[in-house]
Protein backbone atom coordinates (compact mmCIF):
# COMPACT_ATOMS: atom_id res chain seq x y z
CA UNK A 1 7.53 -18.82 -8.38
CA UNK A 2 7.62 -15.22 -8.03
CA UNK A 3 5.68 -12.45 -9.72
CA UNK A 4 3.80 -12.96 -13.22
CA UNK A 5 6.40 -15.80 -13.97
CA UNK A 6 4.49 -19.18 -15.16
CA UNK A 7 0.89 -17.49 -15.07
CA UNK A 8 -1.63 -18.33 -17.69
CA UNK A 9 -3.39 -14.70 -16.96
CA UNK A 10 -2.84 -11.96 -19.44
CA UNK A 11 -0.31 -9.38 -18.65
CA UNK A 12 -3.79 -6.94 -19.37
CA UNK A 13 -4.75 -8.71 -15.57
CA UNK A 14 -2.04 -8.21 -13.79
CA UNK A 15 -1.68 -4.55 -14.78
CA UNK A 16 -5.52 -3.73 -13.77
CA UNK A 17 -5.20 -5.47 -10.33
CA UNK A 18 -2.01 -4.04 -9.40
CA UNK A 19 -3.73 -0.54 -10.27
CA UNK A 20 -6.24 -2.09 -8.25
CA UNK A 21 -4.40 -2.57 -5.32
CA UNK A 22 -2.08 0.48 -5.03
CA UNK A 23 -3.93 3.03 -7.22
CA UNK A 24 -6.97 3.81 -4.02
CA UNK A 25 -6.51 3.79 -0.68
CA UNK A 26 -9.46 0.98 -0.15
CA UNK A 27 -8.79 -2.73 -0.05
CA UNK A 28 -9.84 -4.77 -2.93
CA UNK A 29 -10.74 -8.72 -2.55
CA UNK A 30 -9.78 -11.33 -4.53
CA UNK A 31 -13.14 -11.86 -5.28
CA UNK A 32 -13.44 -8.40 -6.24
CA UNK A 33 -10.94 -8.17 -8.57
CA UNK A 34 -12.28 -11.16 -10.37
CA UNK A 35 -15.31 -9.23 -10.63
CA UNK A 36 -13.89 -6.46 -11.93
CA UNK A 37 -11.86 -8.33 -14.27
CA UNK A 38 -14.57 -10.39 -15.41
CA UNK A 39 -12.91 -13.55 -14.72
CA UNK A 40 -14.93 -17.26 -14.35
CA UNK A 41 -12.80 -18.63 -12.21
CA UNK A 42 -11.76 -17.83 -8.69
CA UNK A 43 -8.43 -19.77 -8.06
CA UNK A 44 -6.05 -18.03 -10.74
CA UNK A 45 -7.28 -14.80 -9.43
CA UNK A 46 -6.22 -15.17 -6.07
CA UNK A 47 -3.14 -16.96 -6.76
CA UNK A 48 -1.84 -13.78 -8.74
CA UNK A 49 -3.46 -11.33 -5.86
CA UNK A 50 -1.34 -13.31 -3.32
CA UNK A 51 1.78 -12.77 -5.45
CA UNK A 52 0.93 -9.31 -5.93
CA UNK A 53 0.90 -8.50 -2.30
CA UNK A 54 3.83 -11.09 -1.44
CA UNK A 55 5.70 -8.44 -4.01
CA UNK A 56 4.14 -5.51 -2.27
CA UNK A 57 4.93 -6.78 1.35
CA UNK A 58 8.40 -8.22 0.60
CA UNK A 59 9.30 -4.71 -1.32
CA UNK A 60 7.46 -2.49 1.86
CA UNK A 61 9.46 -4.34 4.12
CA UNK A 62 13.16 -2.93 2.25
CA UNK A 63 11.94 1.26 3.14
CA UNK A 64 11.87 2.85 6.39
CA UNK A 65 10.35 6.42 6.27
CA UNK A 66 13.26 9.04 7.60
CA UNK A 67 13.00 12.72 7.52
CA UNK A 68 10.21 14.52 6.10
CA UNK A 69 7.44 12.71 3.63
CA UNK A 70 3.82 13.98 2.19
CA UNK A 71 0.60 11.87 3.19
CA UNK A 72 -2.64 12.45 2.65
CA UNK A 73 -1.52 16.28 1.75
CA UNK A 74 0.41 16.58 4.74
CA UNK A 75 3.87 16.58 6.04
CA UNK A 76 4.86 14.80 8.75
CA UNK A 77 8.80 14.67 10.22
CA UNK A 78 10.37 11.54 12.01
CA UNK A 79 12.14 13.43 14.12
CA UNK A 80 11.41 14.68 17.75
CA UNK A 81 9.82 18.16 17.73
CA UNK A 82 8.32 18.22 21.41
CA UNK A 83 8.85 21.77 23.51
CA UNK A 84 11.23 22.10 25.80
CA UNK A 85 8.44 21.43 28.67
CA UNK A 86 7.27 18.65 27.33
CA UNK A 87 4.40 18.92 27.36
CA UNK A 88 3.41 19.47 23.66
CA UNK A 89 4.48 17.13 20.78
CA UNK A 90 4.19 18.45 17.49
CA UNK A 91 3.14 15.75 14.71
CA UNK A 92 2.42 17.38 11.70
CA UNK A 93 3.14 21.36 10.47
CA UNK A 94 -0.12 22.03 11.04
CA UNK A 95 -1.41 19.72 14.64
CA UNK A 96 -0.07 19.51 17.40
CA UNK A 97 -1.05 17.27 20.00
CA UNK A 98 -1.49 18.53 23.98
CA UNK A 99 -0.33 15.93 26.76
């Protein structure tokens, strides 16, 4: 079974713990999110936190970063940008790292 298919949790749920989980760069338990959510029970909470990041990890795995992305309010390039000495390798616009 695969995503919210055949759950018994409202679709309310699902939405708040996938904001949960992508929405902050912290880590959120299952037991957590039950907290959060309010929930009694433990066991349909973690089911649909498992499926959530099965989703997450299955989708992750598809993308390799190329080029130039943002993080964290940076940019940072794939490609090789050390001097021609070699003996500075540049990883952001900003930093540069000294060998």
């Amino acid at each position: 079974m695969h995503g919210m298919s055949g759950s018994k949790l409202s679709l309310m749920y699902w939405f708040t713990a996938i904001h949960l989980l992508t929405a902050t760069k912290k880590t959120f338990s299952a037991k957590e999110i039950q907290r959060q959510l309010g929930h009694k029970q433990y066991q349909p909470i973690w089911e649909m936190v498992h499926r959530i990041r099965s989703v997450m990890r299955t989708r992750d795995s598809q993308y390799e970063l190329k080029d130039t992305f943002e993080l964290d309010e940076g940019f940072f390039t794939t490609e090789d940008t050390t001097d021609e000495d070699n003996s500075t390798e540049c990883i952001s616009e900003t930093e540069c790292l000294t060998r």
